[in-house]
Protein backbone atom coordinates (compact mmCIF):
# COMPACT_ATOMS: atom_id res chain seq x y z
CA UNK A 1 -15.88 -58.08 42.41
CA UNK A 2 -16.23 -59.43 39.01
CA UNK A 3 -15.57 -57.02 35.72
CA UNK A 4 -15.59 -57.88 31.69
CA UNK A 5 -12.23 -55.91 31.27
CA UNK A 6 -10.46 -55.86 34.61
CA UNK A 7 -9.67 -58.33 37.60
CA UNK A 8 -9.93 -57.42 40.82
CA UNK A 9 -8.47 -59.32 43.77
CA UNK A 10 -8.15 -58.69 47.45
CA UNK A 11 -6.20 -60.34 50.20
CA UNK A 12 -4.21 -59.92 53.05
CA UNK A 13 -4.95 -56.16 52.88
CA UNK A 14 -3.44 -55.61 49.10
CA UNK A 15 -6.09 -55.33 46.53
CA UNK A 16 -4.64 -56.43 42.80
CA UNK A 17 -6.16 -55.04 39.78
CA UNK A 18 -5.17 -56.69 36.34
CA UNK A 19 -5.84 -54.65 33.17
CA UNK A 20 -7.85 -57.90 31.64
CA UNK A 21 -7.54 -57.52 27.33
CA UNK A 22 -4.76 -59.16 26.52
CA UNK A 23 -5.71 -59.96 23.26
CA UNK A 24 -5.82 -56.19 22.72
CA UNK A 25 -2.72 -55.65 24.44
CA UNK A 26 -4.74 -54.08 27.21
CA UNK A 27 -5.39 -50.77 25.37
CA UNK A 28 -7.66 -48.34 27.27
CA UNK A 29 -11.01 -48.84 26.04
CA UNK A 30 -13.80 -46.80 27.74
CA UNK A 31 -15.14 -49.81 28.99
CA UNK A 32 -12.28 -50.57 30.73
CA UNK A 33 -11.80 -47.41 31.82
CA UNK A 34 -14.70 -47.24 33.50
CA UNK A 35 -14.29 -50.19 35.11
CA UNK A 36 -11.10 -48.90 36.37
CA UNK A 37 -13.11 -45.85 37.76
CA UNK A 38 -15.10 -48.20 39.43
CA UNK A 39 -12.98 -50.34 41.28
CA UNK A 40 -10.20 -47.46 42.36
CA UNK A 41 -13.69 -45.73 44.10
CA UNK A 42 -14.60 -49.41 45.64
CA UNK A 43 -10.66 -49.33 46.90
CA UNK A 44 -10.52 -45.74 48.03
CA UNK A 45 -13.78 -46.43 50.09
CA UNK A 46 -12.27 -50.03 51.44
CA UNK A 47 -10.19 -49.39 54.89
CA UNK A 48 -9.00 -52.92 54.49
CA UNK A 49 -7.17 -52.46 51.71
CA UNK A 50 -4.13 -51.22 52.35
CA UNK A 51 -1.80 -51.28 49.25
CA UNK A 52 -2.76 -51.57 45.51
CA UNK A 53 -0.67 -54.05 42.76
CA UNK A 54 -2.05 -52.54 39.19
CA UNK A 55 -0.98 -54.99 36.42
CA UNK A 56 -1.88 -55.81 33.09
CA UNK A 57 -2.81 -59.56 31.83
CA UNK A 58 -0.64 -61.27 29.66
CA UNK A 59 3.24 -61.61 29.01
CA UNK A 60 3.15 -58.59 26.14
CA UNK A 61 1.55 -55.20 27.26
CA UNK A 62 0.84 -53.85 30.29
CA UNK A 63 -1.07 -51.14 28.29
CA UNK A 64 -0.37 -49.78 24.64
CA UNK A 65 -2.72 -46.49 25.62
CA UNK A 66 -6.00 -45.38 24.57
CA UNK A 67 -7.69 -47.67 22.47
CA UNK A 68 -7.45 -46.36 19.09
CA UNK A 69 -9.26 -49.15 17.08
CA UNK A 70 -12.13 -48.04 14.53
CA UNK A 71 -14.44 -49.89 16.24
CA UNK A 72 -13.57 -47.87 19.63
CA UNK A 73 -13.49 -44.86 17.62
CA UNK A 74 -16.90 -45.18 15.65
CA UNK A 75 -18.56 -46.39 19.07
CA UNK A 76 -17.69 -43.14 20.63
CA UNK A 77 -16.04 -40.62 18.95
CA UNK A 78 -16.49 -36.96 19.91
CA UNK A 79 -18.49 -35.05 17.47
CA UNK A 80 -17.53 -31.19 18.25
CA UNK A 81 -14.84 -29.77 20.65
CA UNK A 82 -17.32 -29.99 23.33
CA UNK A 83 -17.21 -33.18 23.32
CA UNK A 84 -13.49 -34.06 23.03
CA UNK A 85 -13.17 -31.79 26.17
CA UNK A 86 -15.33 -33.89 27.93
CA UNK A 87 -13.62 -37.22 26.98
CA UNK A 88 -10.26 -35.68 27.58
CA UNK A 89 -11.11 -34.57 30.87
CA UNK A 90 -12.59 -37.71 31.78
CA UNK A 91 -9.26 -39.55 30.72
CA UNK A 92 -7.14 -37.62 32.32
CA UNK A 93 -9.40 -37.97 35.37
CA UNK A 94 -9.60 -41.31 35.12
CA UNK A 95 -5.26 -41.43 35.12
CA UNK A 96 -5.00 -38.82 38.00
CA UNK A 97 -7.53 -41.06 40.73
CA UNK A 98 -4.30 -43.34 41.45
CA UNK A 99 -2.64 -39.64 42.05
CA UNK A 100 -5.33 -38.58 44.35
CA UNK A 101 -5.66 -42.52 45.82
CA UNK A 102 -5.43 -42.87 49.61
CA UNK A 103 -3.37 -46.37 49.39
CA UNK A 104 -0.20 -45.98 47.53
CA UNK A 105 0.06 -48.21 44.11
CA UNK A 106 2.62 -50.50 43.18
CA UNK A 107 2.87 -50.87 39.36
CA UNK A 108 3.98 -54.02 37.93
CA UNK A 109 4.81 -53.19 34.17
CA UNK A 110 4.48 -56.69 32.43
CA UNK A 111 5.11 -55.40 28.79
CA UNK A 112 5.23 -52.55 26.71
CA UNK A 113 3.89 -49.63 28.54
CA UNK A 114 3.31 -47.10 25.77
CA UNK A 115 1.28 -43.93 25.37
CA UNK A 116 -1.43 -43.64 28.18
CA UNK A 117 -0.25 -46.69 29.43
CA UNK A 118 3.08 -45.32 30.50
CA UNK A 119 1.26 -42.60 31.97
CA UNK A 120 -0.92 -45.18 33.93
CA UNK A 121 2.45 -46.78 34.94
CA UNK A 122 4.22 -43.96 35.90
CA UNK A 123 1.73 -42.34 38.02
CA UNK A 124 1.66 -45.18 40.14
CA UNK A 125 3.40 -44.61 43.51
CA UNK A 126 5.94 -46.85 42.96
CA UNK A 127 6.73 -48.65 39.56
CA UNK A 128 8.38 -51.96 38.67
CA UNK A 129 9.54 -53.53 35.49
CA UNK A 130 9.87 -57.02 34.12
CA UNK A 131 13.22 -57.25 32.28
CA UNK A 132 11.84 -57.15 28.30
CA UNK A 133 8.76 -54.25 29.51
CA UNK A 134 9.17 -50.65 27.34
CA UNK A 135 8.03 -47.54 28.02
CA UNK A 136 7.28 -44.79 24.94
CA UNK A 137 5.08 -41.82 24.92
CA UNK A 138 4.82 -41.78 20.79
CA UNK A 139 1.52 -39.55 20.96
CA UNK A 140 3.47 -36.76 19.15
CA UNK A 141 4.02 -38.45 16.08
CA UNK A 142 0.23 -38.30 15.39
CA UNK A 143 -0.45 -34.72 16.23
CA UNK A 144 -1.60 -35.78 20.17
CA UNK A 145 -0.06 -34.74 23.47
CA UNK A 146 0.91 -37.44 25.90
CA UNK A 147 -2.22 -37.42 28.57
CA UNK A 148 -0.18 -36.38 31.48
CA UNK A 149 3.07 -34.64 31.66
CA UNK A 150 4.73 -36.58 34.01
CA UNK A 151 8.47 -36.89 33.37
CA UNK A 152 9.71 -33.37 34.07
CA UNK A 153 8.70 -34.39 37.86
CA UNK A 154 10.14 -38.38 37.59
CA UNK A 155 13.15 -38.18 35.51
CA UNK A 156 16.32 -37.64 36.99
CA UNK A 157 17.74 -36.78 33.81
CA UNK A 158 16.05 -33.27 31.86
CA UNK A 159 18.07 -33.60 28.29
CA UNK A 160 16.74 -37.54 28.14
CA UNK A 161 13.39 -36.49 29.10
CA UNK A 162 12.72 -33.89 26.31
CA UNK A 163 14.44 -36.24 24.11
CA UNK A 164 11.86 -38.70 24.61
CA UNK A 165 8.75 -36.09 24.54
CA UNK A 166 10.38 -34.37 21.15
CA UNK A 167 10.70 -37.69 19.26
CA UNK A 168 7.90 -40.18 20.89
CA UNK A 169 10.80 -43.09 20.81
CA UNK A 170 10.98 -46.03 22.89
CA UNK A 171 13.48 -46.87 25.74
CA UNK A 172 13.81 -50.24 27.57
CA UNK A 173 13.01 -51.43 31.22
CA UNK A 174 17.01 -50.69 32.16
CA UNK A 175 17.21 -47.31 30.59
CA UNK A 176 13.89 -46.21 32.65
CA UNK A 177 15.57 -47.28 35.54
CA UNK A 178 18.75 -45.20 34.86
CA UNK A 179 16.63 -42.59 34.04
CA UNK A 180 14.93 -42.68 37.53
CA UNK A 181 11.33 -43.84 35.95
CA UNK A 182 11.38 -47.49 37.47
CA UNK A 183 12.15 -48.66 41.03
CA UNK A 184 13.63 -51.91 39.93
CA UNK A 185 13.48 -54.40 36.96
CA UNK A 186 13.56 -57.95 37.82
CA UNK A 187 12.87 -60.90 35.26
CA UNK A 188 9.35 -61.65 34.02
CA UNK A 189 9.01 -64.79 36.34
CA UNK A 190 9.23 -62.82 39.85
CA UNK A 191 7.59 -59.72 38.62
CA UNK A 192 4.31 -60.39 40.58
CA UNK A 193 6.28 -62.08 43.61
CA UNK A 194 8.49 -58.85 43.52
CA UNK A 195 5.20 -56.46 43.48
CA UNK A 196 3.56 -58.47 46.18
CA UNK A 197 6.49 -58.73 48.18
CA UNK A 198 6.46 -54.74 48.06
CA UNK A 199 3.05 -54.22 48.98
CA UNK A 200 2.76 -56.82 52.22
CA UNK A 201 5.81 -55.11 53.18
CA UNK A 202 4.21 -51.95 52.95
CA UNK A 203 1.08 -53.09 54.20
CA UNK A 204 2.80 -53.95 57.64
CA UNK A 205 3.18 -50.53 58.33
CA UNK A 206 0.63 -48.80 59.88
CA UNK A 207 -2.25 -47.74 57.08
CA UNK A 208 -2.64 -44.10 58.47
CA UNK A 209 0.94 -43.12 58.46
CA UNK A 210 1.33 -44.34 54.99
CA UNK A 211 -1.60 -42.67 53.89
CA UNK A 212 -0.40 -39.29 55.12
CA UNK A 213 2.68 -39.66 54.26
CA UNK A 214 1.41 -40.14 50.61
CA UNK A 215 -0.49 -37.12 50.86
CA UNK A 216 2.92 -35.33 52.07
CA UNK A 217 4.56 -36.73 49.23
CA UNK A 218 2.10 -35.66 46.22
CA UNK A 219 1.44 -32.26 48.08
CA UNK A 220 5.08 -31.79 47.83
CA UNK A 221 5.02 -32.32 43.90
CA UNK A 222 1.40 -30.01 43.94
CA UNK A 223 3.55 -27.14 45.66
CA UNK A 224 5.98 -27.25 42.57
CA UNK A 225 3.01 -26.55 40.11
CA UNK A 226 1.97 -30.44 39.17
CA UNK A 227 -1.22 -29.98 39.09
CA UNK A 228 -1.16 -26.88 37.46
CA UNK A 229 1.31 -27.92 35.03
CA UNK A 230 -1.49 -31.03 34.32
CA UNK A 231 -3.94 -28.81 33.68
CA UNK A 232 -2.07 -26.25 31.25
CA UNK A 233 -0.57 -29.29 29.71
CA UNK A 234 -4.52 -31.05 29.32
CA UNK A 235 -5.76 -27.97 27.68
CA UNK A 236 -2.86 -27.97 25.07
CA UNK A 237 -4.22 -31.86 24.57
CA UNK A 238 -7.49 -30.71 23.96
CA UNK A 239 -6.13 -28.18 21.32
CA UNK A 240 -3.92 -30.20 19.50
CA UNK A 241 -6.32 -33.28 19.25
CA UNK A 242 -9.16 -31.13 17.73
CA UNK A 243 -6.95 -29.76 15.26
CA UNK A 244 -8.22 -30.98 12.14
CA UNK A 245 -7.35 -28.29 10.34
CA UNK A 246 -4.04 -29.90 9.77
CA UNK A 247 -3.66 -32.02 6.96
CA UNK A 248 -0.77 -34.47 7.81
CA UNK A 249 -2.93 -35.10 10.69
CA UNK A 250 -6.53 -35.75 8.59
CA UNK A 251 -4.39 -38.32 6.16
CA UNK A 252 -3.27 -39.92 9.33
CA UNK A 253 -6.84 -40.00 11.05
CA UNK A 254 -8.60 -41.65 7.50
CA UNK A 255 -5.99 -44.02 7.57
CA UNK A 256 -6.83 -45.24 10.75
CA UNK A 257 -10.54 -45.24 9.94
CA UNK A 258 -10.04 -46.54 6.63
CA UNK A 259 -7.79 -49.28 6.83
CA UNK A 260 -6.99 -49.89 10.67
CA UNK A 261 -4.12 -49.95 13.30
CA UNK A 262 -1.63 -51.59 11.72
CA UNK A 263 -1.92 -49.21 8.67
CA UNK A 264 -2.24 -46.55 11.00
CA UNK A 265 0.97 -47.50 12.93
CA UNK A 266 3.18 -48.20 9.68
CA UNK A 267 2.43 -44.75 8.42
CA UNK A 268 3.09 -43.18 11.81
CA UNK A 269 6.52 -44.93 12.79
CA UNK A 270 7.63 -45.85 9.50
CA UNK A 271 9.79 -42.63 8.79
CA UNK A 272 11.42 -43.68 12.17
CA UNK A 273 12.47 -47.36 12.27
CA UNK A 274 15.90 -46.70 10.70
């Protein structure tokens, strides 16, 4: 199955799919998106796949989030609240298919997973980390909500969690896995041996039972309100995202438009690197 922003593998019943824009750090374009759409419906619909690897290309990112270049933004940025609904929704559909996914998916977190990239990490069914890979949901220090709110139901620790929602900092492979976050951290080299390992293992047992006990598993987590906490929290998104009215938030936004990412970035996070 060939794609311009993703790669897409298949063999001995685990299906591998590579977030493929490494010179972009793999940010979440809509293209790529989409093609994500695409291939998690070709894998739902496949009953030889039985286990899904979701990676990202490179030795740097596995995903820095949404992408948030000018040229991303000019191509398709929402005119009216209407329309940033409908692109929020869509995202945060896009996110929540691996939730809703009959094959479980093994993460392999190759880099910095920040912003809607954590969120694509985390939602995974089981996630692993490479030894230098970070994890940072930073949304808040531009006015923005992370996509999903997914730690209050993966963090074994409540006080670090709202730390790391109430100041958008950044914590390292080892502190995600003390905080519950990761499954394991291994060094850079065996990361995709580790992952594979994983999934053939998993793929040994029989499909059905796995995929029920999946559904067991996230209807457990859907009896304790996560859905409905997804949904409250995406409509708080959708709020604070069209709030232009705000003028910290307009000086950020021009920035961005005006003189690009890095601009953007160093205005954002500069108040914080001390």
């Amino acid at each position: 199955m060939a794609y311009e922003y993703l790669l897409f593998e298949h063999a001995d019943g685990v299906a591998t799919l590579t977030l493929n824009r490494p010179e972009k750090h793999n940010a979440l374009s809509q293209g790529l998106l989409a093609e994500l759409r695409d291939a998690l419906d070709a894998v739902e619909m496949d009953r030889s796949v039985r286990v899904v690897i979701l990676t990202g290309a490179g030795r740097q990112a596995f995903s820095t989030g949404f992408d948030l270049s000018p040229q991303e933004l000019a191509a398709g940025a929402p005119q009216d609240e209407a329309e940033w609904n409908i692109l929020i929704k869509r995202n945060f559909d896009t996110l929540m298919r691996i939730w809703n996914l009959r094959q479980p998916v093994i993460a392999a977190v190759n880099g910095h997973a920040i912003a809607a990239g954590s969120n694509l990490a985390l939602i995974c069914d089981i996630t692993i980390a490479a030894e230098h890979a970070t994890f940072a949901e930073p949304e808040i220090r531009h006015y923005a909500l992370s996509p999903l709110l997914l730690l209050p139901y993966l963090a074994n620790n409540s006080k670090a969690m709202h730390y790391l929602y109430y100041t958008g900092d950044t914590i390292g492979a080892e502190e995600a896995l003390r905080l519950g976050l990761v499954s394991k951290v291994v060094p850079q080299d065996q990361l995709m041996p580790e992952a594979m390992r994983m999934a053939r293992r998993i793929a040994q047992v029989p499909a059905y039972a796995v995929q029920l006990t999946k559904r067991s598993i996230k209807g457990a987590y859907e009896m304790m309100g996560f859905k409905n906490a997804m949904e409250l929290h995406r409509a708080n998104d959708a709020l604070v995202i069209d709030a232009s009215q705000i003028e910290e938030k307009r000086r950020l936004m021009q920035v961005l438009q005006q003189k690009g990412l890095k601009a953007f970035l160093d205005l954002r996070d500069g108040p914080f690197r001390h």
